[in-house]
PDB file of N, CA and C in Angstrom:
ATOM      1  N   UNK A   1       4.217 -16.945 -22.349  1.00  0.00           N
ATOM      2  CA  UNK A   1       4.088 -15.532 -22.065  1.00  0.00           C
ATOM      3  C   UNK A   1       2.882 -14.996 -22.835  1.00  0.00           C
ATOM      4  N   UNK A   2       2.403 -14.008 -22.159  1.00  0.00           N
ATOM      5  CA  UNK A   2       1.017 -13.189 -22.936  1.00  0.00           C
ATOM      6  C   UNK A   2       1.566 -11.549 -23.124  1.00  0.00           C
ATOM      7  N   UNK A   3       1.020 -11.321 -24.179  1.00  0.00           N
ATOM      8  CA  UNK A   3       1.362 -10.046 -24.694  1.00  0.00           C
ATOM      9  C   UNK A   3      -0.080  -9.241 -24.849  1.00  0.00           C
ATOM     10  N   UNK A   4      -0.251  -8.226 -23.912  1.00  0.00           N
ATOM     11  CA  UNK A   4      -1.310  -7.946 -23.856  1.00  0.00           C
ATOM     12  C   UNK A   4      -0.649  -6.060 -24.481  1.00  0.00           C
ATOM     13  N   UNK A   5      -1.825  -5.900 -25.907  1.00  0.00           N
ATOM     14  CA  UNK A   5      -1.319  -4.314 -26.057  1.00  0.00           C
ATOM     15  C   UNK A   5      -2.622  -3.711 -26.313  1.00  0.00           C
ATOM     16  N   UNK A   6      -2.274  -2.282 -26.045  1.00  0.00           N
ATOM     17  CA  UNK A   6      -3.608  -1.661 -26.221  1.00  0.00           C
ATOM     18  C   UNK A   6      -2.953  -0.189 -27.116  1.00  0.00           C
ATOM     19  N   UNK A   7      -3.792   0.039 -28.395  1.00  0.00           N
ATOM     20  CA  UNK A   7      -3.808   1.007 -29.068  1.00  0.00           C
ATOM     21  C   UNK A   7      -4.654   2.243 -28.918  1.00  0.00           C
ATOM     22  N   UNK A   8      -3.867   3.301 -28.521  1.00  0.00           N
ATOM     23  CA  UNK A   8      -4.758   4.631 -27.881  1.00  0.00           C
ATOM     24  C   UNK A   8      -4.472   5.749 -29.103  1.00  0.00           C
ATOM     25  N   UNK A   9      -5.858   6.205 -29.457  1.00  0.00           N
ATOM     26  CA  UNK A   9      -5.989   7.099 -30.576  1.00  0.00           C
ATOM     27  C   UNK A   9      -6.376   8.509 -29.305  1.00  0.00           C
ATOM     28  N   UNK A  10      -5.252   9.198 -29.575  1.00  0.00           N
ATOM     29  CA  UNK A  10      -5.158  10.287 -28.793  1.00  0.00           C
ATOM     30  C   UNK A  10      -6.169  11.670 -28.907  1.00  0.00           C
ATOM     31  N   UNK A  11      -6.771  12.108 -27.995  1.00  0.00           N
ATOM     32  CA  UNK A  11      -7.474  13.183 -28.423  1.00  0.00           C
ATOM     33  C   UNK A  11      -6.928  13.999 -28.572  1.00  0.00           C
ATOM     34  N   UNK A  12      -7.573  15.042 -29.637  1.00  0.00           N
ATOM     35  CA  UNK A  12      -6.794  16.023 -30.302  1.00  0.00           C
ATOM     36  C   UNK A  12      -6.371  16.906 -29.244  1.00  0.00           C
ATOM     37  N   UNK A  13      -5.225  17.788 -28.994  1.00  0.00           N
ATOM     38  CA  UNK A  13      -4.898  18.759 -28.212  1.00  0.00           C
ATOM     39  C   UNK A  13      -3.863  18.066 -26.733  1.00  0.00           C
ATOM     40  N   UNK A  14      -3.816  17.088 -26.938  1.00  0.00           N
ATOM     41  CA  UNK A  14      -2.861  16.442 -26.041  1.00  0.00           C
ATOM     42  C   UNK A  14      -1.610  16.610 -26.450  1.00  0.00           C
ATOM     43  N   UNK A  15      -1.077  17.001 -25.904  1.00  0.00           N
ATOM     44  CA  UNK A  15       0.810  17.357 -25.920  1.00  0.00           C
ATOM     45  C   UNK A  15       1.527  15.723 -26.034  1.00  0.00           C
ATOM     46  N   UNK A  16       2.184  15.992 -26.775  1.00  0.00           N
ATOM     47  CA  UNK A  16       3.641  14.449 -26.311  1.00  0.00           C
ATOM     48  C   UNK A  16       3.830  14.445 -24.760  1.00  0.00           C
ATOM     49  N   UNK A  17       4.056  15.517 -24.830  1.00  0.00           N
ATOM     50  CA  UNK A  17       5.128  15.666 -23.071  1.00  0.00           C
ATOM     51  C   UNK A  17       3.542  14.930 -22.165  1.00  0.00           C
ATOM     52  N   UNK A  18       2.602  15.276 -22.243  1.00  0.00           N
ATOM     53  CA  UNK A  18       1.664  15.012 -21.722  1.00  0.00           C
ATOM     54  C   UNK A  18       1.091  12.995 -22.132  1.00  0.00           C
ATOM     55  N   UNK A  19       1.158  12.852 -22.763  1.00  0.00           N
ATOM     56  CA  UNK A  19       0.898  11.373 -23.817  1.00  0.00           C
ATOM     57  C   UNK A  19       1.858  10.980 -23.011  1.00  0.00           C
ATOM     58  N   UNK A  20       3.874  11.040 -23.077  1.00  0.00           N
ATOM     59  CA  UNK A  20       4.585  10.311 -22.963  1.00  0.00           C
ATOM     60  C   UNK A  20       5.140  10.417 -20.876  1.00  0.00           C
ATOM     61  N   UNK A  21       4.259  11.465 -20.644  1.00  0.00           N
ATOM     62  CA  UNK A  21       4.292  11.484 -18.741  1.00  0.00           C
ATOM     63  C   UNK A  21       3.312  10.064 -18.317  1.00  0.00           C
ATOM     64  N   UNK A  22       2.080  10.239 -19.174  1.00  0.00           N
ATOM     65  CA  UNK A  22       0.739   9.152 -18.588  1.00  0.00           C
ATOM     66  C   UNK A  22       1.039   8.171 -19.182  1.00  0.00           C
ATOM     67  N   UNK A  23       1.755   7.795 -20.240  1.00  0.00           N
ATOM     68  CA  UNK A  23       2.285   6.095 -20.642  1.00  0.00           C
ATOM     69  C   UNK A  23       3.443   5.811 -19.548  1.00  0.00           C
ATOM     70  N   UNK A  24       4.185   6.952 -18.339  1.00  0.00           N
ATOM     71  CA  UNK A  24       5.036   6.431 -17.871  1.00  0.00           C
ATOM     72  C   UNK A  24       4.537   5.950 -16.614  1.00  0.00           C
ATOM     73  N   UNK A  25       3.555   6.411 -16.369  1.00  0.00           N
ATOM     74  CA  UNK A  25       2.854   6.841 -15.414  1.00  0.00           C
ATOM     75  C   UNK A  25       2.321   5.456 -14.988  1.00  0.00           C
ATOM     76  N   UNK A  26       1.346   5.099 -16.058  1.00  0.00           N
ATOM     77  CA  UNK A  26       0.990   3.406 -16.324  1.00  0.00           C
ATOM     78  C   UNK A  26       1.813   2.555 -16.337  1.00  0.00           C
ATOM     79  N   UNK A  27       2.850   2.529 -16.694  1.00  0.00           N
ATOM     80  CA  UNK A  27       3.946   1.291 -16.996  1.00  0.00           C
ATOM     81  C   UNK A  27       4.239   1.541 -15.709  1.00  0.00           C
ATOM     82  N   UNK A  28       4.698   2.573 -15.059  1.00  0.00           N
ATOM     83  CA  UNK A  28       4.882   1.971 -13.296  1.00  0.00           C
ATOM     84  C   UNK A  28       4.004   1.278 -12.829  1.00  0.00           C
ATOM     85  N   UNK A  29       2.354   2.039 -12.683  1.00  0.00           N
ATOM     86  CA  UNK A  29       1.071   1.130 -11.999  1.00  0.00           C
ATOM     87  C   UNK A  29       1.159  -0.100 -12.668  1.00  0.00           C
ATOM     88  N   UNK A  30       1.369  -0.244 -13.790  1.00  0.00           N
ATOM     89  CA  UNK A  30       1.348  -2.110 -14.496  1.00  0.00           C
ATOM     90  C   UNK A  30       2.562  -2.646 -13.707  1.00  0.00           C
ATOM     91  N   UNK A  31       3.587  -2.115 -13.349  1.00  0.00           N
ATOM     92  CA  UNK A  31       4.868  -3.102 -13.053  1.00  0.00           C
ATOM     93  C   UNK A  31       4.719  -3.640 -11.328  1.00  0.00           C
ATOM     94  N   UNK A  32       4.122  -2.640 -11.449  1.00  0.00           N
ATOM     95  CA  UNK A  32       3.459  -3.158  -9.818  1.00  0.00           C
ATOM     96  C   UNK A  32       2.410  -4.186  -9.475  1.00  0.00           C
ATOM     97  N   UNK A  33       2.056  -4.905 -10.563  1.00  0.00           N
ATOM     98  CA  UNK A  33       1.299  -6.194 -10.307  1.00  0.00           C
ATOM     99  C   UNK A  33       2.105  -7.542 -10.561  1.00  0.00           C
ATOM    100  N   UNK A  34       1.961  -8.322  -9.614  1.00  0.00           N
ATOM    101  CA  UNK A  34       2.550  -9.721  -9.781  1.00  0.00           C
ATOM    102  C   UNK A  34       1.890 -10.079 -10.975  1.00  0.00           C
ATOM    103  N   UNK A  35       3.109 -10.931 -11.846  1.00  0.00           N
ATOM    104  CA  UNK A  35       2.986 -11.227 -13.292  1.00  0.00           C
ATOM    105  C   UNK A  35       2.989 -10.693 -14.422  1.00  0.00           C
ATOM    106  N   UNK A  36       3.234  -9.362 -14.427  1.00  0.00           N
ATOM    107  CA  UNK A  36       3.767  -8.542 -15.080  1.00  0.00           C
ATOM    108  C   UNK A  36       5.238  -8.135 -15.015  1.00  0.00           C
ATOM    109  N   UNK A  37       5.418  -8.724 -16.459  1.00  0.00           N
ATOM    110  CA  UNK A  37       7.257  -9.066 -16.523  1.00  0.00           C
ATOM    111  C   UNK A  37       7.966  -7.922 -17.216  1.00  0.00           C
ATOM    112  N   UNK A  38       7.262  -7.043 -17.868  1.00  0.00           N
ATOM    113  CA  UNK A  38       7.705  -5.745 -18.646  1.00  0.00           C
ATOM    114  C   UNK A  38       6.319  -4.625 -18.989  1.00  0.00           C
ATOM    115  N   UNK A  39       7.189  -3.698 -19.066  1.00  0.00           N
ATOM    116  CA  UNK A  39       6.170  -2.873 -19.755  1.00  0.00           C
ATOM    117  C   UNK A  39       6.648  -2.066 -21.074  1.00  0.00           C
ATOM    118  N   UNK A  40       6.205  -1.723 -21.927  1.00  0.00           N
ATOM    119  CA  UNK A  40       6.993  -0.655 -22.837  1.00  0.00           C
ATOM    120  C   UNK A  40       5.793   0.150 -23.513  1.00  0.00           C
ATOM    121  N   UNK A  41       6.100   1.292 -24.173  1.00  0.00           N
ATOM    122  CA  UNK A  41       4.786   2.471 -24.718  1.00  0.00           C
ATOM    123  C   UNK A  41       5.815   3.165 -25.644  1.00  0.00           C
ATOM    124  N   UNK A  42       4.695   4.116 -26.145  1.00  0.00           N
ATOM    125  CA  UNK A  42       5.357   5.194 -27.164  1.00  0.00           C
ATOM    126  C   UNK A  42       4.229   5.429 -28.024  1.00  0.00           C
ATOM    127  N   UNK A  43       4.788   6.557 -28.583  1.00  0.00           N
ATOM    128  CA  UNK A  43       4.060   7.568 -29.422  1.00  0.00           C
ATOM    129  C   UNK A  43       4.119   7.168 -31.019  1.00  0.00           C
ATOM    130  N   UNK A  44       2.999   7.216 -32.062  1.00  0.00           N
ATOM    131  CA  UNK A  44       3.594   7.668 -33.286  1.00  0.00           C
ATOM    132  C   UNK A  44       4.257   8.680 -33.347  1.00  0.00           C
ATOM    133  N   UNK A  45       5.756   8.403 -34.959  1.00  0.00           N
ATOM    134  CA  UNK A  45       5.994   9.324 -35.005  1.00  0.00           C
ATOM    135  C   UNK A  45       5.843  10.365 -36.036  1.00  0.00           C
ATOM    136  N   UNK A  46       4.469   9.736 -36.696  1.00  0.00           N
ATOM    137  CA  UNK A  46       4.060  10.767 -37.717  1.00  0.00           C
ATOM    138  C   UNK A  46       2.964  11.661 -37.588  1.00  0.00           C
ATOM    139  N   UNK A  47       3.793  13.057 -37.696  1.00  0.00           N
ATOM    140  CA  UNK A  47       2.864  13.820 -37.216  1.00  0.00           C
ATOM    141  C   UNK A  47       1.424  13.926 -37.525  1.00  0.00           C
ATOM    142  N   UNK A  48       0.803  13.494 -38.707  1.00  0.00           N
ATOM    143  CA  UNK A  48      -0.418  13.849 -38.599  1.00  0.00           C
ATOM    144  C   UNK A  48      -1.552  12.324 -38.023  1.00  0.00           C
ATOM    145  N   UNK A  49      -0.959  11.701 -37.366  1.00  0.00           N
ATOM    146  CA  UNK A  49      -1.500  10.582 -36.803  1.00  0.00           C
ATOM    147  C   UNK A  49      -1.327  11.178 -35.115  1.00  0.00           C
ATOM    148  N   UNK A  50      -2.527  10.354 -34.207  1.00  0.00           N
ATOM    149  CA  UNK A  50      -2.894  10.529 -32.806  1.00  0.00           C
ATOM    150  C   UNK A  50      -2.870   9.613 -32.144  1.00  0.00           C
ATOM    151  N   UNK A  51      -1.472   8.705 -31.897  1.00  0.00           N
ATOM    152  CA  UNK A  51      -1.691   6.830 -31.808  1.00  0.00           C
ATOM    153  C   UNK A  51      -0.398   7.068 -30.648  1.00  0.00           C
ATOM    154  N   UNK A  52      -0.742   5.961 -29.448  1.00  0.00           N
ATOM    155  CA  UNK A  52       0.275   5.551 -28.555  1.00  0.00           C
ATOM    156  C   UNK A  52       0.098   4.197 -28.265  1.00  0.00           C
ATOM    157  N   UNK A  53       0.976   3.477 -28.144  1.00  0.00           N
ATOM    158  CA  UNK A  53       0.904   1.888 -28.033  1.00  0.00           C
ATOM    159  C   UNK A  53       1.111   1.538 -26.535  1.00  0.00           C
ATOM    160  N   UNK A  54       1.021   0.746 -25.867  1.00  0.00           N
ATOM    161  CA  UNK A  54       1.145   0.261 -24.858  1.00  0.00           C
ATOM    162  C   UNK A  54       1.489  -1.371 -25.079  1.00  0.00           C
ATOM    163  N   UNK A  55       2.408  -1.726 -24.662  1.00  0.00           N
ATOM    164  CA  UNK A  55       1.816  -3.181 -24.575  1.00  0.00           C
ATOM    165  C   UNK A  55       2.642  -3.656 -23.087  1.00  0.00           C
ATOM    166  N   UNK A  56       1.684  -5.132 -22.803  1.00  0.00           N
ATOM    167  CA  UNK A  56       2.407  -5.343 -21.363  1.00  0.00           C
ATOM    168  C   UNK A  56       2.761  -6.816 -21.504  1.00  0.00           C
ATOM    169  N   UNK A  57       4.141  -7.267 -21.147  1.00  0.00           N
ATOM    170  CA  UNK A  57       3.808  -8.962 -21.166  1.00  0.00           C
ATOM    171  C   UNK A  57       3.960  -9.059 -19.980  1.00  0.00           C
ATOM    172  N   UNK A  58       3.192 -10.258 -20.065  1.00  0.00           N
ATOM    173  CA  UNK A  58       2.590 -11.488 -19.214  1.00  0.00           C
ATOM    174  C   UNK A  58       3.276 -12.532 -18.582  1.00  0.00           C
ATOM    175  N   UNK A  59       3.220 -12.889 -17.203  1.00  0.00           N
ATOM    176  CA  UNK A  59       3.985 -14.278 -17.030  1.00  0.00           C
ATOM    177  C   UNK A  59       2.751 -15.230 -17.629  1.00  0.00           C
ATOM    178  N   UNK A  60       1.871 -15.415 -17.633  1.00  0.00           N
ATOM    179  CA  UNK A  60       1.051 -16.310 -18.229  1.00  0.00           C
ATOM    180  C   UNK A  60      -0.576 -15.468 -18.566  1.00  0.00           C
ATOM    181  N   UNK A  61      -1.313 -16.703 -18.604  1.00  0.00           N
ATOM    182  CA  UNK A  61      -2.978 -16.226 -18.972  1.00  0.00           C
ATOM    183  C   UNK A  61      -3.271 -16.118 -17.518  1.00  0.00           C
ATOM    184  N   UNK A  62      -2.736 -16.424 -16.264  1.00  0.00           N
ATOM    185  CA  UNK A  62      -3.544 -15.874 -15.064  1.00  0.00           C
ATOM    186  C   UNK A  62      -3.083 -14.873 -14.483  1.00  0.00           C
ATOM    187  N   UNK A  63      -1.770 -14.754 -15.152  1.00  0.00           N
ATOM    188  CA  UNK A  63      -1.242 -13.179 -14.501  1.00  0.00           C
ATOM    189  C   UNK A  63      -1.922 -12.315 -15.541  1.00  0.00           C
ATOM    190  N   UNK A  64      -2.435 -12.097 -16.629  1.00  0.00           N
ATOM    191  CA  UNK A  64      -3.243 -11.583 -17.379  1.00  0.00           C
ATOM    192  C   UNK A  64      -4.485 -11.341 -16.602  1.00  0.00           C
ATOM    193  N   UNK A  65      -5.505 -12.732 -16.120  1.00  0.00           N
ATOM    194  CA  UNK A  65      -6.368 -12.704 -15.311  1.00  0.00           C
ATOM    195  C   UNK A  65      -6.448 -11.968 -14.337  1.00  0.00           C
ATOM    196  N   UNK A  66      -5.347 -12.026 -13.223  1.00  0.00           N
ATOM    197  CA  UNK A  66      -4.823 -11.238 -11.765  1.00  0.00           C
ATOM    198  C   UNK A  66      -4.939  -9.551 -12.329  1.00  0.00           C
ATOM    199  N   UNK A  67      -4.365  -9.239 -13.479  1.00  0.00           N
ATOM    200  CA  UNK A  67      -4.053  -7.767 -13.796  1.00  0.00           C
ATOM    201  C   UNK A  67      -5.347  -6.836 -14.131  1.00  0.00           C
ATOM    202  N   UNK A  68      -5.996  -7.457 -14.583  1.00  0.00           N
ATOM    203  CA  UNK A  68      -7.262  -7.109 -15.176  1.00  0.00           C
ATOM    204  C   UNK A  68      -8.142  -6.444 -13.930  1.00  0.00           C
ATOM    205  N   UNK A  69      -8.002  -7.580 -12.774  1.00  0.00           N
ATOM    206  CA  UNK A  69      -9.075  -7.263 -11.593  1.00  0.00           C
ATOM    207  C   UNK A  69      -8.223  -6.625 -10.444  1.00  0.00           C
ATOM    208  N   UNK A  70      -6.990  -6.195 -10.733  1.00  0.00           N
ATOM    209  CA  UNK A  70      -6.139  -5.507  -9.783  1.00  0.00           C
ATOM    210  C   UNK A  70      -6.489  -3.671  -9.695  1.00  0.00           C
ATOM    211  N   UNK A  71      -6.643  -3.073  -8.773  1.00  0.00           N
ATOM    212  CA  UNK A  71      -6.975  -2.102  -8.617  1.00  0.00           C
ATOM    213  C   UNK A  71      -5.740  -0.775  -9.224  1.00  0.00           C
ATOM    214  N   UNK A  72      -4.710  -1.084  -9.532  1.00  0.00           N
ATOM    215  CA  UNK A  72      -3.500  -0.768 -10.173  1.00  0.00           C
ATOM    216  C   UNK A  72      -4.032  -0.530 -11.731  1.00  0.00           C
ATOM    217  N   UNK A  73      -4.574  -1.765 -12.015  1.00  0.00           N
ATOM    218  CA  UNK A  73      -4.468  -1.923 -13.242  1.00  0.00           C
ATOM    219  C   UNK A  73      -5.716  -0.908 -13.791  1.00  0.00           C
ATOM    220  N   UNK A  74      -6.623  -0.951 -12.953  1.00  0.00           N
ATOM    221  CA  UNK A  74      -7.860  -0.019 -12.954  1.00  0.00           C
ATOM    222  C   UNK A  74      -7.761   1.105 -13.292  1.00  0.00           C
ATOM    223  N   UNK A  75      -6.921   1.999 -12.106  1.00  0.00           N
ATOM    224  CA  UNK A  75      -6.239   3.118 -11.736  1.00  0.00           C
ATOM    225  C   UNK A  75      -5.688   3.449 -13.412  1.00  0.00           C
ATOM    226  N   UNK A  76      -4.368   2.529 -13.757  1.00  0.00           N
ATOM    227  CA  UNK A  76      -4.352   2.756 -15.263  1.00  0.00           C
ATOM    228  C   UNK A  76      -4.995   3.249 -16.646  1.00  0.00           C
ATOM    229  N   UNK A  77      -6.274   2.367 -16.399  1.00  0.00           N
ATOM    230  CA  UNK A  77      -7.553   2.475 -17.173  1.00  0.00           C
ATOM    231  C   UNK A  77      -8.030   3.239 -17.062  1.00  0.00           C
ATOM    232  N   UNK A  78      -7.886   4.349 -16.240  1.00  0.00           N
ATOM    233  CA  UNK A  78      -8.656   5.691 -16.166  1.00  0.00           C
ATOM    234  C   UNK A  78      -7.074   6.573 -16.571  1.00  0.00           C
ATOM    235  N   UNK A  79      -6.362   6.467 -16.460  1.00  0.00           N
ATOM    236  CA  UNK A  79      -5.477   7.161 -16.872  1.00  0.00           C
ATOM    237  C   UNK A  79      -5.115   7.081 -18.519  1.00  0.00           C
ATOM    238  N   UNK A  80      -5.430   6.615 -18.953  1.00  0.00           N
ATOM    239  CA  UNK A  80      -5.136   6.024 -20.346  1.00  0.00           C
ATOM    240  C   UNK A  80      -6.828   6.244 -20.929  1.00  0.00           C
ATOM    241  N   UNK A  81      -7.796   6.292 -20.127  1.00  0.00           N
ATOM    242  CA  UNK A  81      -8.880   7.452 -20.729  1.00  0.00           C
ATOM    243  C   UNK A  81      -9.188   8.566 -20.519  1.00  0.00           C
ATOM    244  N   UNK A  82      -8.573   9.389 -19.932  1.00  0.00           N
ATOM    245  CA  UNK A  82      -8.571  10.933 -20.112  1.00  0.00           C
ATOM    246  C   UNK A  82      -7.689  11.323 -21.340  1.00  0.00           C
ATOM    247  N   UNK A  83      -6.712  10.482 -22.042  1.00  0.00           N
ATOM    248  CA  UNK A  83      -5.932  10.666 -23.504  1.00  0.00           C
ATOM    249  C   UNK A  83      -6.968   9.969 -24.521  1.00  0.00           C
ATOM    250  N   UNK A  84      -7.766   9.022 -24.346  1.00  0.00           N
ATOM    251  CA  UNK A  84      -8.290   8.180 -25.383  1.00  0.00           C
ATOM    252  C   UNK A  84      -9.450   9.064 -25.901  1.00  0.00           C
ATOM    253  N   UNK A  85      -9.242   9.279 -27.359  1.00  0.00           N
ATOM    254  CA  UNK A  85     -10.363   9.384 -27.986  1.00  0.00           C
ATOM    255  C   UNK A  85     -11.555   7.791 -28.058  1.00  0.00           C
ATOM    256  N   UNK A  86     -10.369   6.764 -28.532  1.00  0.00           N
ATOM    257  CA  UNK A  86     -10.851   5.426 -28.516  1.00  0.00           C
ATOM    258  C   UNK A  86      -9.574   4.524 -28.032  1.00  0.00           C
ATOM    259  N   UNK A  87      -9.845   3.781 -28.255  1.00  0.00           N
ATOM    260  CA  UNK A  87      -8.829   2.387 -27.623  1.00  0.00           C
ATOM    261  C   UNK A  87      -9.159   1.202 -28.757  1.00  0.00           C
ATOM    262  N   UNK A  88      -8.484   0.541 -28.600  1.00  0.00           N
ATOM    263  CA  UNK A  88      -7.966  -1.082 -29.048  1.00  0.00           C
ATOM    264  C   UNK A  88      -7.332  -1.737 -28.837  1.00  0.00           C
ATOM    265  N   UNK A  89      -7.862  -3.065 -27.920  1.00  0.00           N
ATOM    266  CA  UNK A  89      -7.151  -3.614 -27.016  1.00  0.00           C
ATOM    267  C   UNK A  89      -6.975  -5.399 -27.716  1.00  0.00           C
ATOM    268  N   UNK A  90      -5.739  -5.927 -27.144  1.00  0.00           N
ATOM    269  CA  UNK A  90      -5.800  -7.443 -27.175  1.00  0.00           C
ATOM    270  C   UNK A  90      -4.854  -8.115 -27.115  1.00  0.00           C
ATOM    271  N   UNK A  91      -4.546  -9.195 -26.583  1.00  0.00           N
ATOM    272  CA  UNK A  91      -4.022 -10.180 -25.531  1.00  0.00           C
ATOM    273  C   UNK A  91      -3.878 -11.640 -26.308  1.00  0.00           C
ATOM    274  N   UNK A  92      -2.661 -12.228 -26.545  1.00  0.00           N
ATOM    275  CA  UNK A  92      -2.237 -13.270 -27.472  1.00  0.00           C
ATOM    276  C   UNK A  92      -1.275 -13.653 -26.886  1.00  0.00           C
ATOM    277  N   UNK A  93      -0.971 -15.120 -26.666  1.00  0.00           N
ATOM    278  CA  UNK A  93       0.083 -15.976 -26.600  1.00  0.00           C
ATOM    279  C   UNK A  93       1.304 -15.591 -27.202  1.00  0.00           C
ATOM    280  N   UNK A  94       2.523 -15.302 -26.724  1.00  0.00           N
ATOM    281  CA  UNK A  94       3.857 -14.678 -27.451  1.00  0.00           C
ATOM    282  C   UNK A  94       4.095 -15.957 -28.547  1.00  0.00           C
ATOM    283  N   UNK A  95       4.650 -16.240 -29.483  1.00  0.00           N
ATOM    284  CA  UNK A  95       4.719 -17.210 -30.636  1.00  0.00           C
ATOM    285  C   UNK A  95       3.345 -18.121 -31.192  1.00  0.00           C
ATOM    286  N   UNK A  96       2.192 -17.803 -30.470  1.00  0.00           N
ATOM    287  CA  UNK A  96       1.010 -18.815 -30.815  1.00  0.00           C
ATOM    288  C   UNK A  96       0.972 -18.771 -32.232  1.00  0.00           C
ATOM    289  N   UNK A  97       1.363 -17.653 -33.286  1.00  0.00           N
ATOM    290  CA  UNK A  97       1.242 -17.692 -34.748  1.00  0.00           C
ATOM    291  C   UNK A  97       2.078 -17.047 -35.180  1.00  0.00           C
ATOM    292  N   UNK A  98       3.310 -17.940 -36.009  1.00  0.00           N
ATOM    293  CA  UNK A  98       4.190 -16.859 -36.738  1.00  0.00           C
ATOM    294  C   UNK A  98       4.045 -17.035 -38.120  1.00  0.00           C
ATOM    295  N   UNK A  99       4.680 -15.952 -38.781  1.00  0.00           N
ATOM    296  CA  UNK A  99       4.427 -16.318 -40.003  1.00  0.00           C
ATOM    297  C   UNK A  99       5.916 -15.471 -40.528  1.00  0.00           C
ATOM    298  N   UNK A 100       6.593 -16.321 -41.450  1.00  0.00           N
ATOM    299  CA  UNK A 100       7.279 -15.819 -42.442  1.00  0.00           C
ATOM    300  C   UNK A 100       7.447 -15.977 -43.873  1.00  0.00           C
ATOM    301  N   UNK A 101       8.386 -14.348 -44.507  1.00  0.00           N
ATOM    302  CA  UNK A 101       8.277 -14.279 -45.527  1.00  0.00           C
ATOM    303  C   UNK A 101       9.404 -15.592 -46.275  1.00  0.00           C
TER     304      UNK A 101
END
């Protein structure tokens, strides 16, 4: 499985209600591509931070591939930049590195 997440630093003046409509908004357009096995999002919850997470898993690295060039997934990408001040994105093998205490 691939775990693909992307960190959105929210521009100032964006509402929750508004942040947590367009993360729902996306997780539908993402669930609608073959190979995409989940979606989940959310908000920080400390107020003086501007952060929403996204992440999506993967049936593999080509359903990763497929999602990227899907017009869904696009559609997303513009939806998730009218909130972005910036972004930070990235995509890892589910267990490729664990580490414990």
């Amino acid at each position: 499985m691939i775990r693909h997440e992307v960190i959105v630093r929210v521009k100032p003046g964006v509402s929750r209600e508004i942040i947590e409509r367009t993360l729902r908004e996306v997780g539908v357009l993402l669930l609608g591509i073959p190979g995409v096995e989940g979606v989940r999002s959310g908000t920080n919850n400390a107020p003086s931070y501007r952060h929403a997470l996204l992440v999506v898993d993967l049936a593999d690295e080509e359903a990763l591939n497929h999602m990227v060039r899907h017009q869904r997934h696009a559609r997303a990408v513009q939806l998730v930049h009218r909130l972005a001040e910036s972004t930070a994105v990235g995509s890892y093998a589910v267990g490729s590195s664990e580490y414990r205490g």
